[in-house]
PDB file of N, CA and C in Angstrom:
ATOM      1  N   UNK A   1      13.671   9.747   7.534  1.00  0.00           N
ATOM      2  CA  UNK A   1      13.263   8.389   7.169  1.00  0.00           C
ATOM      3  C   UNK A   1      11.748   8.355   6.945  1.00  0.00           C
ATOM      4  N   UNK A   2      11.217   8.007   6.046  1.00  0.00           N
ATOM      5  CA  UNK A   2       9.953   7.477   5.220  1.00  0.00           C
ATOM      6  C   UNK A   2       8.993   6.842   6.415  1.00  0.00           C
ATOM      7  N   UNK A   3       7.854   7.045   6.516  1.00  0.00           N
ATOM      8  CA  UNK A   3       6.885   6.088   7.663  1.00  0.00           C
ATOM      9  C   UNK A   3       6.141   5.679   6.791  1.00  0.00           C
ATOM     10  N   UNK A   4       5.799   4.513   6.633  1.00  0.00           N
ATOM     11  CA  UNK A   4       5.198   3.356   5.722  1.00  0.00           C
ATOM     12  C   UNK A   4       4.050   2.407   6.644  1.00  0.00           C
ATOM     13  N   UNK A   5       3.159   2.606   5.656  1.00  0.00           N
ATOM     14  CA  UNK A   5       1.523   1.657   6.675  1.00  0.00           C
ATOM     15  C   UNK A   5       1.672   0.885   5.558  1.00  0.00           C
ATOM     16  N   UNK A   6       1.249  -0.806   6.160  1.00  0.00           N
ATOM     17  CA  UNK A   6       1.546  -1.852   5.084  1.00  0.00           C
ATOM     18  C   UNK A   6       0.197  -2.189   5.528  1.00  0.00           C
ATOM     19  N   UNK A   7      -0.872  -2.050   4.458  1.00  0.00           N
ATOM     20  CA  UNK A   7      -2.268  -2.361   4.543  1.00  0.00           C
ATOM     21  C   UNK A   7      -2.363  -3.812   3.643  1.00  0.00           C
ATOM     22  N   UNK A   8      -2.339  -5.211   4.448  1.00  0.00           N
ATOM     23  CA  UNK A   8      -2.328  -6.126   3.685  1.00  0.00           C
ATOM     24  C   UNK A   8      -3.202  -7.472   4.562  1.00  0.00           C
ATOM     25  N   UNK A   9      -4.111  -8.193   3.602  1.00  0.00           N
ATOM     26  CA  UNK A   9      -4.806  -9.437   4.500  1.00  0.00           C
ATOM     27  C   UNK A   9      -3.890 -10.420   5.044  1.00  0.00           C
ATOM     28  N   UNK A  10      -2.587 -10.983   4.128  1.00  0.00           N
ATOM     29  CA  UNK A  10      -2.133 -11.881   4.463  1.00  0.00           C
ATOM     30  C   UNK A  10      -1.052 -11.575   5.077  1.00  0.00           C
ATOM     31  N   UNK A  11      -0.290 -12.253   6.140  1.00  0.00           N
ATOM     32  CA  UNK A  11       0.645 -12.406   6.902  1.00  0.00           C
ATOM     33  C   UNK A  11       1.895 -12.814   6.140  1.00  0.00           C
ATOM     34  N   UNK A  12       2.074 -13.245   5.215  1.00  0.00           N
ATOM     35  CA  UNK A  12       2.991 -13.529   4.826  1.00  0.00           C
ATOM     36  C   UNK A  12       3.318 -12.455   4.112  1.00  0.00           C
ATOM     37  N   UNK A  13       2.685 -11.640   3.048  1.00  0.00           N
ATOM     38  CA  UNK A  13       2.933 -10.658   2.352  1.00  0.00           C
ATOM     39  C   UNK A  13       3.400  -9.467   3.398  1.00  0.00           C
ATOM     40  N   UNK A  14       2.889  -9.031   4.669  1.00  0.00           N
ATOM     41  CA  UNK A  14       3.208  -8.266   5.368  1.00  0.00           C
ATOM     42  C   UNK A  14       4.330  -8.431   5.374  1.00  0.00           C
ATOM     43  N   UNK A  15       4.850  -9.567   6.042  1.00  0.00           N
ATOM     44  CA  UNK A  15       6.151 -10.000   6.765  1.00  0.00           C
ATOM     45  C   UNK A  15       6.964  -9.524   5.377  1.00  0.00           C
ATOM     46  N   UNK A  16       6.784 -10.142   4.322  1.00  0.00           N
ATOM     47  CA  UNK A  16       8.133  -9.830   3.051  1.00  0.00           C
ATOM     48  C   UNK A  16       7.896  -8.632   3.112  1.00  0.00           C
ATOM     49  N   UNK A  17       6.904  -7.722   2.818  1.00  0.00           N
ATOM     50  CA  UNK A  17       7.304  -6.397   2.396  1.00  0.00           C
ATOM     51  C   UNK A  17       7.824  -5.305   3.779  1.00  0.00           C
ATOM     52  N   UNK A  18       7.501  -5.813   4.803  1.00  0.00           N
ATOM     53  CA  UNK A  18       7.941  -5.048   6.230  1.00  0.00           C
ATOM     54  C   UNK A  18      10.044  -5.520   6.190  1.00  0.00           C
ATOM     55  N   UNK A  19       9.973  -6.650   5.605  1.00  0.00           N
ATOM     56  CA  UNK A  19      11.423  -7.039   5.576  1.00  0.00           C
ATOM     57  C   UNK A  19      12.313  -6.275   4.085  1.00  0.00           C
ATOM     58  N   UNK A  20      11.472  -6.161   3.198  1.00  0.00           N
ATOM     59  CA  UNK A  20      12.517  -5.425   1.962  1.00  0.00           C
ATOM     60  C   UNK A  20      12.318  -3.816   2.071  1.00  0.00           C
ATOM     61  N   UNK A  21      11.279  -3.239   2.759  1.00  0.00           N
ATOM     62  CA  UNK A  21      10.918  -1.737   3.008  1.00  0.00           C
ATOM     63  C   UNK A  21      11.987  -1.717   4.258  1.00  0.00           C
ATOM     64  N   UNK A  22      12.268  -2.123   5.316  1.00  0.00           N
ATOM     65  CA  UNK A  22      13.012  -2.009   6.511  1.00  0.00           C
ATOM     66  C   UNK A  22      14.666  -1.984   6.116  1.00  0.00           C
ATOM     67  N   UNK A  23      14.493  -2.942   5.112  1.00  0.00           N
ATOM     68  CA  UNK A  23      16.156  -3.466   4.617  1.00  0.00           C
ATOM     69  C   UNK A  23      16.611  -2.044   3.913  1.00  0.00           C
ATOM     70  N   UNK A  24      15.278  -1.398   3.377  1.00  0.00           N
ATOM     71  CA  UNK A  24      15.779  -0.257   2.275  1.00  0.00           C
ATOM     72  C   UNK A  24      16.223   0.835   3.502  1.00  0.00           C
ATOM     73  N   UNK A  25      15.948   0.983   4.684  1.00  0.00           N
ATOM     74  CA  UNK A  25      15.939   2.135   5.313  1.00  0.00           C
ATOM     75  C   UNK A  25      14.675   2.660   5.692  1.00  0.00           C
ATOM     76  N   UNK A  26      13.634   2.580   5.544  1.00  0.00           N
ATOM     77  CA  UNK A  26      12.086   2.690   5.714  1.00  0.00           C
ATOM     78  C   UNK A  26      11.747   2.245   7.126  1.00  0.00           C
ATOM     79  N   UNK A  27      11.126   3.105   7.645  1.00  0.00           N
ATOM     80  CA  UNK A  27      10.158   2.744   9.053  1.00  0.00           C
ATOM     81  C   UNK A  27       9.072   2.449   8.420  1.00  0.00           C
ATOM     82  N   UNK A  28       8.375   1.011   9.038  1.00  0.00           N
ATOM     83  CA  UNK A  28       7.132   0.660   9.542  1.00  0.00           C
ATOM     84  C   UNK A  28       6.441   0.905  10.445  1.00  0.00           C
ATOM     85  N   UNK A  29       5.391   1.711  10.599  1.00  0.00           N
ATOM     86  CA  UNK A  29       5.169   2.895  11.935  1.00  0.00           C
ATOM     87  C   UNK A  29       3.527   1.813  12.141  1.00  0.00           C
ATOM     88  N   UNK A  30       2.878   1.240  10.831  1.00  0.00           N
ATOM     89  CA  UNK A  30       1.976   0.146  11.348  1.00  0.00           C
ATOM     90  C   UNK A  30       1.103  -1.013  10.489  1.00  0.00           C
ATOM     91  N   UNK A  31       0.817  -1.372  10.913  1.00  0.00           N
ATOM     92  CA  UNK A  31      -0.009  -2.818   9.614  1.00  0.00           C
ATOM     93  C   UNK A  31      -1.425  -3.157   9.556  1.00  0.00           C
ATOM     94  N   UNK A  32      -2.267  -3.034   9.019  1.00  0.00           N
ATOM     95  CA  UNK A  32      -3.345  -3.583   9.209  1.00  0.00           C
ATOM     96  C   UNK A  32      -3.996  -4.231   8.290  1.00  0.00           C
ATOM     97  N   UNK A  33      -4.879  -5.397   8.417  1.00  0.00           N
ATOM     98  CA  UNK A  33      -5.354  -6.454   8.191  1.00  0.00           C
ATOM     99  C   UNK A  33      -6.435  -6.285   6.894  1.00  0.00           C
ATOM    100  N   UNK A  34      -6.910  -5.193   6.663  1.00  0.00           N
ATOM    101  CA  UNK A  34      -8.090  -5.003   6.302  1.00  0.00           C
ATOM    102  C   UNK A  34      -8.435  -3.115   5.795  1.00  0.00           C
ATOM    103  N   UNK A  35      -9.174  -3.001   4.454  1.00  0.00           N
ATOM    104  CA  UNK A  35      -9.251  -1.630   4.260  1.00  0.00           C
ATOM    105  C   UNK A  35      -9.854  -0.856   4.889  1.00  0.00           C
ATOM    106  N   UNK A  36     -10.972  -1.460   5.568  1.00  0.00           N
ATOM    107  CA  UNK A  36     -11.086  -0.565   6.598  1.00  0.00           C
ATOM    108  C   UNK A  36      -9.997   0.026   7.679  1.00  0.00           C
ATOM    109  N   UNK A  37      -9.353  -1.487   8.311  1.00  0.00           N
ATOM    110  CA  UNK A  37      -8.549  -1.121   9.762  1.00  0.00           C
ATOM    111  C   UNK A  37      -7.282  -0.086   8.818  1.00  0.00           C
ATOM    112  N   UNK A  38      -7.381  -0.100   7.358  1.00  0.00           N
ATOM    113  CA  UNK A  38      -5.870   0.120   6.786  1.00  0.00           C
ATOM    114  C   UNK A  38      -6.728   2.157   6.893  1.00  0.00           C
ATOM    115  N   UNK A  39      -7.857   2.304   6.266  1.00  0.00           N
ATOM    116  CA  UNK A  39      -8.088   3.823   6.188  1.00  0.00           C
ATOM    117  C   UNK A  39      -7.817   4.262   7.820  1.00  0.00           C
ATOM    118  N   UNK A  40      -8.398   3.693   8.415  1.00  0.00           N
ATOM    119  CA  UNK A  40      -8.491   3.731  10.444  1.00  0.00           C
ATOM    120  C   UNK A  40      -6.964   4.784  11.077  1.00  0.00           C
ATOM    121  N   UNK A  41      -6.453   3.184  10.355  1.00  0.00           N
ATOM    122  CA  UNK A  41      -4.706   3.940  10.710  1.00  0.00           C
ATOM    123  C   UNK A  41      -4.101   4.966  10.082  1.00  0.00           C
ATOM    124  N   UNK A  42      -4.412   4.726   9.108  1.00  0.00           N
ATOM    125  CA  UNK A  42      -3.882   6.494   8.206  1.00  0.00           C
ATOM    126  C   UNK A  42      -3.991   7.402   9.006  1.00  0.00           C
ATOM    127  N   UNK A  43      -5.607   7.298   9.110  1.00  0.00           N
ATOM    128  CA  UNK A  43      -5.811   8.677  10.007  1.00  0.00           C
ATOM    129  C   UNK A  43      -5.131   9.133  11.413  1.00  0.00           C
ATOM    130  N   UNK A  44      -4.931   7.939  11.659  1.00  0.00           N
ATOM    131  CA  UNK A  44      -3.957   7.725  13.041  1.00  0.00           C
ATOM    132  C   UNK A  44      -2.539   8.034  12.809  1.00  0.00           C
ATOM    133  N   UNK A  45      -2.143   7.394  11.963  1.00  0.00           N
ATOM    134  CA  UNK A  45      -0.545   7.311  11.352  1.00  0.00           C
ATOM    135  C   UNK A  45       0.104   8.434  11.034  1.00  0.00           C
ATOM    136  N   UNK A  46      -1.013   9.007   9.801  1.00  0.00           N
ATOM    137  CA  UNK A  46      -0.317   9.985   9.306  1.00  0.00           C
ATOM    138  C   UNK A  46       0.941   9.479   8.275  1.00  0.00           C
ATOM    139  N   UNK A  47       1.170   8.402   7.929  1.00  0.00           N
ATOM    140  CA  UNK A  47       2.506   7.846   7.430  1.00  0.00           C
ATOM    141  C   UNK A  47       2.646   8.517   6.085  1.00  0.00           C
ATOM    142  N   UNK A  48       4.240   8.590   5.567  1.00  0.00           N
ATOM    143  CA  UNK A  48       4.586   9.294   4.342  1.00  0.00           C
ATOM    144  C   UNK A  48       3.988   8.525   3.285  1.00  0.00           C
ATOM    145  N   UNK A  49       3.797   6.809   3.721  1.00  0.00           N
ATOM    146  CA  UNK A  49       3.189   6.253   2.329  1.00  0.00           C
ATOM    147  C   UNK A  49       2.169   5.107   2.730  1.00  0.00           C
ATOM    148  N   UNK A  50       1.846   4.584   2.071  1.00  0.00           N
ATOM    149  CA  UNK A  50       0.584   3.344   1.884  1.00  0.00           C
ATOM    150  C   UNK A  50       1.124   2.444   1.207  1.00  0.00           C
ATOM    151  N   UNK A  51       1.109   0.736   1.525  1.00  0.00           N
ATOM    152  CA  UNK A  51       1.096   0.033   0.502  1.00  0.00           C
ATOM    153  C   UNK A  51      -0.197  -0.993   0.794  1.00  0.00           C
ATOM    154  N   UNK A  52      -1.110  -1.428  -0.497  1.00  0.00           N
ATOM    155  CA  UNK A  52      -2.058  -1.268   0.061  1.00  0.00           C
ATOM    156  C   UNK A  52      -2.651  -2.931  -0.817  1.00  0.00           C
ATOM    157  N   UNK A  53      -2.759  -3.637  -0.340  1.00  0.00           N
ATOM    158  CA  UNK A  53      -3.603  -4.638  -0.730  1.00  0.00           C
ATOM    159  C   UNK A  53      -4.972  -4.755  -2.061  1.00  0.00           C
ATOM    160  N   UNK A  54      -4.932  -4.751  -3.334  1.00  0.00           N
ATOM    161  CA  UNK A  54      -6.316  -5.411  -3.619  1.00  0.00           C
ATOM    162  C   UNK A  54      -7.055  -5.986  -3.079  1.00  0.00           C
ATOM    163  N   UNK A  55      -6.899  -7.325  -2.687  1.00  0.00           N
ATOM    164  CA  UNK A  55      -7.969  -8.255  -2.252  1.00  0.00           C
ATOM    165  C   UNK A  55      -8.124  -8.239  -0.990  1.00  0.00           C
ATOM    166  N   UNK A  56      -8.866  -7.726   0.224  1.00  0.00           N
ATOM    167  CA  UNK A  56      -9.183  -7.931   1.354  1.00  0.00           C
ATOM    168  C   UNK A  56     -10.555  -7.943   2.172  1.00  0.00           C
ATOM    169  N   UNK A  57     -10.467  -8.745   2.650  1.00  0.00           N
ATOM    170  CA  UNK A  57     -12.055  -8.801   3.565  1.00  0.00           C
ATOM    171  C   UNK A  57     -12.195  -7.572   4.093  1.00  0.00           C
ATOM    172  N   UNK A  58     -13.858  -7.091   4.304  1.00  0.00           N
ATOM    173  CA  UNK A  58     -14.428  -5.913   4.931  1.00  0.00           C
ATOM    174  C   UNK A  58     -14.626  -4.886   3.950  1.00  0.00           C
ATOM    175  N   UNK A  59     -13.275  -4.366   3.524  1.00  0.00           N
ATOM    176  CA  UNK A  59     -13.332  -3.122   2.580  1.00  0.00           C
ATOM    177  C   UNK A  59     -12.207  -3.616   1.877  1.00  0.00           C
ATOM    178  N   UNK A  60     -12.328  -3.926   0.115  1.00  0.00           N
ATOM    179  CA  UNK A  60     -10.891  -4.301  -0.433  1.00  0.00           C
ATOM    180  C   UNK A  60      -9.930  -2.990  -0.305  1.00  0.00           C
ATOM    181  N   UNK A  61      -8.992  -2.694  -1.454  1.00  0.00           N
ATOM    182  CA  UNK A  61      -7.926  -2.055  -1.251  1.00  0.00           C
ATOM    183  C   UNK A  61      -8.273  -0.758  -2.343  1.00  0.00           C
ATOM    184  N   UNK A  62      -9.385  -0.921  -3.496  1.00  0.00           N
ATOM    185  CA  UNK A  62      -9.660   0.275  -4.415  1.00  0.00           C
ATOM    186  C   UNK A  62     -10.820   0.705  -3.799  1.00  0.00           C
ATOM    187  N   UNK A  63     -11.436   0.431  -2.453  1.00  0.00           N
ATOM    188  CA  UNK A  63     -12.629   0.966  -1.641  1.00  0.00           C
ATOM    189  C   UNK A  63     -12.090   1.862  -0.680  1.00  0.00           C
ATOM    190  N   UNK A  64     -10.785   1.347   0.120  1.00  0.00           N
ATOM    191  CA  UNK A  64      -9.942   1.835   0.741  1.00  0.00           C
ATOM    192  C   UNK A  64      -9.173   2.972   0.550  1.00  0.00           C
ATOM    193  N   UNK A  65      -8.590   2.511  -0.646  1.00  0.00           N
ATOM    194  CA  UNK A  65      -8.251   3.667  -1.125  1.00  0.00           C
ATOM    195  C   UNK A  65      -9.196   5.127  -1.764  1.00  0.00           C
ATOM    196  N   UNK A  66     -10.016   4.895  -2.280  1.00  0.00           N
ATOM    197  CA  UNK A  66     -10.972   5.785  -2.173  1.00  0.00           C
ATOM    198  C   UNK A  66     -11.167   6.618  -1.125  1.00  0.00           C
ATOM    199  N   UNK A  67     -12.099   6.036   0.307  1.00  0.00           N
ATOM    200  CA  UNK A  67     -12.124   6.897   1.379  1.00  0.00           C
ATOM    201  C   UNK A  67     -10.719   7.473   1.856  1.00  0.00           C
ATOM    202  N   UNK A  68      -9.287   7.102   1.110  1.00  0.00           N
ATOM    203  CA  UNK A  68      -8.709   7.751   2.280  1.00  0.00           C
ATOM    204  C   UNK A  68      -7.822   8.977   1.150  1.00  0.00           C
ATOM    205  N   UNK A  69      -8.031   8.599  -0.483  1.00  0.00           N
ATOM    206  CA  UNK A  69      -8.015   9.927  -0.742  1.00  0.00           C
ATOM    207  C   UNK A  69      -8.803  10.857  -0.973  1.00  0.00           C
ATOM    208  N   UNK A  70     -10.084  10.142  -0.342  1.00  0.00           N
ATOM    209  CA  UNK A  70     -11.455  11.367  -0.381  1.00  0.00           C
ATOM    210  C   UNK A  70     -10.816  12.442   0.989  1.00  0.00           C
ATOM    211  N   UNK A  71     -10.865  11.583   1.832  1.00  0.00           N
ATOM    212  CA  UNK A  71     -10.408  12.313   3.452  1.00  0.00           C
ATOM    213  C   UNK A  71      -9.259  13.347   3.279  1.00  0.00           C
ATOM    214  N   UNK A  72      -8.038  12.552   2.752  1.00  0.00           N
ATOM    215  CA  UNK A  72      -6.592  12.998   2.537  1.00  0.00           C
ATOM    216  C   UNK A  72      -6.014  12.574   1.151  1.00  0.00           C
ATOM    217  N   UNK A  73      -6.287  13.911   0.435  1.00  0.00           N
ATOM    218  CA  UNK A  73      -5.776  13.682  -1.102  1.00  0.00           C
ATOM    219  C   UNK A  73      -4.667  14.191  -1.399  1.00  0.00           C
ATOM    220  N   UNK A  74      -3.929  14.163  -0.037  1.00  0.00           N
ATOM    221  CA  UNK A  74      -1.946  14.061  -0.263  1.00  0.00           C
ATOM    222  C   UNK A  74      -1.416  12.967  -0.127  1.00  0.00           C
ATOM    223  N   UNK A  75      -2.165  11.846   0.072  1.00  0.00           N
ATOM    224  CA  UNK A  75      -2.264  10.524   0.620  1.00  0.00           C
ATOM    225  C   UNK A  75      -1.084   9.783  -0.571  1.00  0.00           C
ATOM    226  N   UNK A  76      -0.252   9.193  -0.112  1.00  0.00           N
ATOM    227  CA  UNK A  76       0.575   8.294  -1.588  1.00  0.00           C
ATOM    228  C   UNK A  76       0.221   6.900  -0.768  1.00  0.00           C
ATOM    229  N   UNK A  77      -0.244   6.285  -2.322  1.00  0.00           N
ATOM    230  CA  UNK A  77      -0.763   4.747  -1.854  1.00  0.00           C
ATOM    231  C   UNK A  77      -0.130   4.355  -2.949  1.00  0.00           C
ATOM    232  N   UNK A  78       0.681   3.342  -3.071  1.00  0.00           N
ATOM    233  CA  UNK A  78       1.301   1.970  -3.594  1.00  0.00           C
ATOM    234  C   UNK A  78       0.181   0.473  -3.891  1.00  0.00           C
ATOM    235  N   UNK A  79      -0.379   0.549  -4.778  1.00  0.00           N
ATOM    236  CA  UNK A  79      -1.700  -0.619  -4.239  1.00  0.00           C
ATOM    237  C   UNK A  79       0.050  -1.748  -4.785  1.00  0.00           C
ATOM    238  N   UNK A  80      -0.762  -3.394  -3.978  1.00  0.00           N
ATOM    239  CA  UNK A  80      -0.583  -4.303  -4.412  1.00  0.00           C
ATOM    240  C   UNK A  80      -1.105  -5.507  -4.442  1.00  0.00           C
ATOM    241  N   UNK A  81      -1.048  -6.158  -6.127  1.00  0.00           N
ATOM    242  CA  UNK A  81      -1.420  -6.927  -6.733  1.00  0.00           C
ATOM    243  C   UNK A  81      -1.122  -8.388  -7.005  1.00  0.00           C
ATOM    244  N   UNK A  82      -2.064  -9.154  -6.626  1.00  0.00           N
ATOM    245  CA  UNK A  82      -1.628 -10.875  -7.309  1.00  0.00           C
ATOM    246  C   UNK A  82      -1.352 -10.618  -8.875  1.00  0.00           C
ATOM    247  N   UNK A  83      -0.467 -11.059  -9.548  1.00  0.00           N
ATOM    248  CA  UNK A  83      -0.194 -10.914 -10.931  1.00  0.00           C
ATOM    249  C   UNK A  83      -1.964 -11.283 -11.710  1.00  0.00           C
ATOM    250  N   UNK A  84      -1.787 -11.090 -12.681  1.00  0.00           N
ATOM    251  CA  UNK A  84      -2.816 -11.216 -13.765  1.00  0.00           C
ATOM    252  C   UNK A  84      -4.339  -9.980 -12.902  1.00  0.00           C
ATOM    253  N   UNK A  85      -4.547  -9.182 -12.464  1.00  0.00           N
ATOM    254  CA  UNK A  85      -5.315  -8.491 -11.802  1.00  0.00           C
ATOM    255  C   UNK A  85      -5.150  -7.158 -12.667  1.00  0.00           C
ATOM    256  N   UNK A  86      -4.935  -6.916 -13.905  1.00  0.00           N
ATOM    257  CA  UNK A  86      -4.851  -5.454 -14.562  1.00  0.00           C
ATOM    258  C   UNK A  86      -5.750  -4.340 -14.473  1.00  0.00           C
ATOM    259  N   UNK A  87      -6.998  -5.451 -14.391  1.00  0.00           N
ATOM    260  CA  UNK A  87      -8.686  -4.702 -14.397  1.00  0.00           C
ATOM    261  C   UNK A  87      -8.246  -3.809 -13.276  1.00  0.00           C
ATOM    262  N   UNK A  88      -8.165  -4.181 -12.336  1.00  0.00           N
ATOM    263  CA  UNK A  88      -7.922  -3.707 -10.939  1.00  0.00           C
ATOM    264  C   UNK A  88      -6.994  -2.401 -10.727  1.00  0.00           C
ATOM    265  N   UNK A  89      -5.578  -2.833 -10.917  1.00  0.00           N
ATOM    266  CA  UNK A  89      -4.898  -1.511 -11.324  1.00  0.00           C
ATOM    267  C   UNK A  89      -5.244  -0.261 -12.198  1.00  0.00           C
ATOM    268  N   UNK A  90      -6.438  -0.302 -13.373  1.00  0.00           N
ATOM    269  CA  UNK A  90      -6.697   0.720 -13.759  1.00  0.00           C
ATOM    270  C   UNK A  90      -7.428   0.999 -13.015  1.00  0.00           C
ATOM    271  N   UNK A  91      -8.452   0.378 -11.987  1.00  0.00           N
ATOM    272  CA  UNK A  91      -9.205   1.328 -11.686  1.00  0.00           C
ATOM    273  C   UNK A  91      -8.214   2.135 -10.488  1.00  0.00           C
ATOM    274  N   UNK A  92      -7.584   1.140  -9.689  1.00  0.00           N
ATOM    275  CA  UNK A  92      -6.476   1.916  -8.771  1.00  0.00           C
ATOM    276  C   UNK A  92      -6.521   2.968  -9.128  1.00  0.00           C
ATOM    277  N   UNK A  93      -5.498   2.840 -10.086  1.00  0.00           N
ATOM    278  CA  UNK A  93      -4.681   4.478 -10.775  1.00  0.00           C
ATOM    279  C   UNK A  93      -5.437   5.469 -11.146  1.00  0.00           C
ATOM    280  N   UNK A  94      -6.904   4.929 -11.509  1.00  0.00           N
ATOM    281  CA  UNK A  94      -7.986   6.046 -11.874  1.00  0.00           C
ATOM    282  C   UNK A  94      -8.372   6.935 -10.637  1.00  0.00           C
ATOM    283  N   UNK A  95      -8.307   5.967  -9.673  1.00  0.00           N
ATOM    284  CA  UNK A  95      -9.216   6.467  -8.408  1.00  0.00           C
ATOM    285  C   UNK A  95      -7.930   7.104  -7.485  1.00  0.00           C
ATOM    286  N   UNK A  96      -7.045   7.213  -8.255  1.00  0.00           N
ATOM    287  CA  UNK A  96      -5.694   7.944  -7.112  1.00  0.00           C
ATOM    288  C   UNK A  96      -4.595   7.476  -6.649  1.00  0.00           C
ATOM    289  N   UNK A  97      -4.418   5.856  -7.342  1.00  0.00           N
ATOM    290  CA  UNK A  97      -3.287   4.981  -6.785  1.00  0.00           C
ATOM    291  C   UNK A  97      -1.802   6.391  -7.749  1.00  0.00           C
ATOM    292  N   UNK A  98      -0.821   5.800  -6.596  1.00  0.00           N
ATOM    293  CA  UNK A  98       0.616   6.370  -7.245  1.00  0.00           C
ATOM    294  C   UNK A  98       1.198   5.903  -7.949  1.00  0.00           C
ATOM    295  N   UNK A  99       0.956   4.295  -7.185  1.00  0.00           N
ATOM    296  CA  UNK A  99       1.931   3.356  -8.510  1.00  0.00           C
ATOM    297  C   UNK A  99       1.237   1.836  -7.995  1.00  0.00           C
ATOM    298  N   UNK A 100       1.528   0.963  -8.540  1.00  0.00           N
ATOM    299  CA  UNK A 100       1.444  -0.589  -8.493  1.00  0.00           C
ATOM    300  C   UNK A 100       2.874  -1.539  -8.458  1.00  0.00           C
ATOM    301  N   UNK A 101       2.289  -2.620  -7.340  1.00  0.00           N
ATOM    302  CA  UNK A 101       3.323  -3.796  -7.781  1.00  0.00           C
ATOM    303  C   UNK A 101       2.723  -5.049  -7.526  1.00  0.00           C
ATOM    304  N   UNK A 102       3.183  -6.445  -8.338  1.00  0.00           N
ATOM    305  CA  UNK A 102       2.770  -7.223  -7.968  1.00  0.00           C
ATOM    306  C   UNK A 102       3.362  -8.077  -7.537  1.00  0.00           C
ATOM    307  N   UNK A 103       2.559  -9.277  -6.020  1.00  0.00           N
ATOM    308  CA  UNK A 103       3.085 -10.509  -6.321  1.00  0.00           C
ATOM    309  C   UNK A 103       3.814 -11.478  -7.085  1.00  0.00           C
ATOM    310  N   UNK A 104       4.701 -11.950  -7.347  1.00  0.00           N
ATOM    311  CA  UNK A 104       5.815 -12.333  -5.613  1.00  0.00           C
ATOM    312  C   UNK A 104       6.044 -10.349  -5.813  1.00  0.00           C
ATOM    313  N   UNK A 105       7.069  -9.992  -4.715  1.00  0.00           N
ATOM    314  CA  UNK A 105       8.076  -8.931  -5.110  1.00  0.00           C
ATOM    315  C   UNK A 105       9.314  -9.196  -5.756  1.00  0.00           C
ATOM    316  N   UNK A 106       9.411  -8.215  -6.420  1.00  0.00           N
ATOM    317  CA  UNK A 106      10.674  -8.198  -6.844  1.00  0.00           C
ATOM    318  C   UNK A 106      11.330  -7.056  -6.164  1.00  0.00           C
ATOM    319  N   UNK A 107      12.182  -7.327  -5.386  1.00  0.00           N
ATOM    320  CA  UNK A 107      12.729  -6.663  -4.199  1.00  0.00           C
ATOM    321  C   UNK A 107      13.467  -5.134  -4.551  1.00  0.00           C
ATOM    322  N   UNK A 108      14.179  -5.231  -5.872  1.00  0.00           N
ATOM    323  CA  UNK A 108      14.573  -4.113  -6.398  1.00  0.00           C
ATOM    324  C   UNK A 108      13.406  -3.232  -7.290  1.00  0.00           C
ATOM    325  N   UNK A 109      12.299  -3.852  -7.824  1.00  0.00           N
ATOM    326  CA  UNK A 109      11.741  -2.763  -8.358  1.00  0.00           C
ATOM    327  C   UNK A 109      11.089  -2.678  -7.189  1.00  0.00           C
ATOM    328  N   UNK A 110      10.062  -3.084  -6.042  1.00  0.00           N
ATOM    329  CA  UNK A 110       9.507  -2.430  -4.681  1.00  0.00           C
ATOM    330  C   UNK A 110      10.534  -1.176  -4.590  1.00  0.00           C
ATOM    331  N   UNK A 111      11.130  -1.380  -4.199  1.00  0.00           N
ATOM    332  CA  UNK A 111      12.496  -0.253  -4.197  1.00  0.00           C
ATOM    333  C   UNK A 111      12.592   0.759  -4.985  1.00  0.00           C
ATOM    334  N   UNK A 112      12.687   0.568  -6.367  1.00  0.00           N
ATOM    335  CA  UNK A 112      12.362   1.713  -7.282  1.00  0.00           C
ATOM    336  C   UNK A 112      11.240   2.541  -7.023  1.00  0.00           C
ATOM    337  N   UNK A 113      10.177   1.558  -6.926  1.00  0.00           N
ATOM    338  CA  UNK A 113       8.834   1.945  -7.256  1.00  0.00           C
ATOM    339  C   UNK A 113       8.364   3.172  -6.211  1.00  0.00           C
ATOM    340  N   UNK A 114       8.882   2.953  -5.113  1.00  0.00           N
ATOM    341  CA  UNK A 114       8.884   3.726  -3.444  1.00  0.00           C
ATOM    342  C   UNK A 114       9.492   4.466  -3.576  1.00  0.00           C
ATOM    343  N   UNK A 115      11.089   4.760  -3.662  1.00  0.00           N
ATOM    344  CA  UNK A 115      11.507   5.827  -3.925  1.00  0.00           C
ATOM    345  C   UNK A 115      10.835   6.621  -4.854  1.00  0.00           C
ATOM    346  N   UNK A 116      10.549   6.267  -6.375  1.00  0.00           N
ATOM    347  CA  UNK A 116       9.722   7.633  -7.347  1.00  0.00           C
ATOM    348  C   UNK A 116       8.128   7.665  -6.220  1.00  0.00           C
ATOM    349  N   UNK A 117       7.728   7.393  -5.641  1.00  0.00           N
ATOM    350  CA  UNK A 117       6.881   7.738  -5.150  1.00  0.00           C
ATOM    351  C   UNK A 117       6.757   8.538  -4.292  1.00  0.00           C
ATOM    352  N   UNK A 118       7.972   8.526  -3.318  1.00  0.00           N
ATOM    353  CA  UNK A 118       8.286   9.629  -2.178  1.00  0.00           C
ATOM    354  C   UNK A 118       9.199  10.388  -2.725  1.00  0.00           C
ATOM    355  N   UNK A 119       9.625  10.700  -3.433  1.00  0.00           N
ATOM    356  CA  UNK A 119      10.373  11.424  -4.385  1.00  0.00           C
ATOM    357  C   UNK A 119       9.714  13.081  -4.481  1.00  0.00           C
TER     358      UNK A 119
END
C-alpha cells in the first residue's frame, strides 16, 4: 500500500483528498499545513508520494517542491491547483512536479492521476 503526505493550507481540501486517497486504498502516513512543515515531513516520512498545495503561507508549494527535489530527486509530488493557475503548473512541471490536479477534485481522475504516478 502507497504512503501519501497531503501537503495542503486548507482543512477542507485535506479532509477531501485524505477521504478519496483512503477510499482508493492509500495510506495517509501525514499532513502538513505549510511548504515548509510539508518538505520537514518528507524527510521524516519518507512517503511513496506528495500531494502538494500551490498556494500556502511560509513556503508555497513550487518553493517546496524545489527543496525537496533538490534534497530527494526520487521524490513524486502531485502539486495541486485552484483552477485557472496554469502559470503555476508550468513552472511545477519544470521544476520536477509528476503531475497536476485541480480544484474541486474530480475523484476519478485524482485516482488516475496517482496511480500513473506510482506506477
Amino acid at each position: 500500500m502507497a504512503k501519501i503526505l497531503i501537503v495542503d493550507d486548507s482543512r477542507t481540501s485535506r479532509k477531501i483528498l485524505k477521504g478519496i486517497l483512503e477510499g482508493a486504498g492509500y495510506e495517509i502516513v501525514g499532513e502538513a499545513t505549510n511548504g515548509q512543515e510539508g518538505y520537514e515531513k518528507y524527510g521524516e516520512l519518507k512517503p511513496d508520494m506528495i500531494t502538494m498545495d500551490v498556494t500556502m503561507p511560509v513556503l508555497d508549494g513550487i518553493e517546496a517542491l524545489k527543496k525537496i527535489k533538490a534534497d530527494y530527486p526520487e521524490a513524486k509530488v502531485v502539486m495541486v491547483t485552484a483552477a485557472g493557475q496554469k502559470t503555476k503548473m508550468v513552472e511545477a512541471v519544470q521544476n520536477g512536479a509528476d503531475e497536476f490536479v485541480s480544484k474541486p477534485f474530480d475523484p476519478e481522475q485524482l485516482k488516475s492521476i496517482i496511480e500513473k504516478v506510482l506506477s
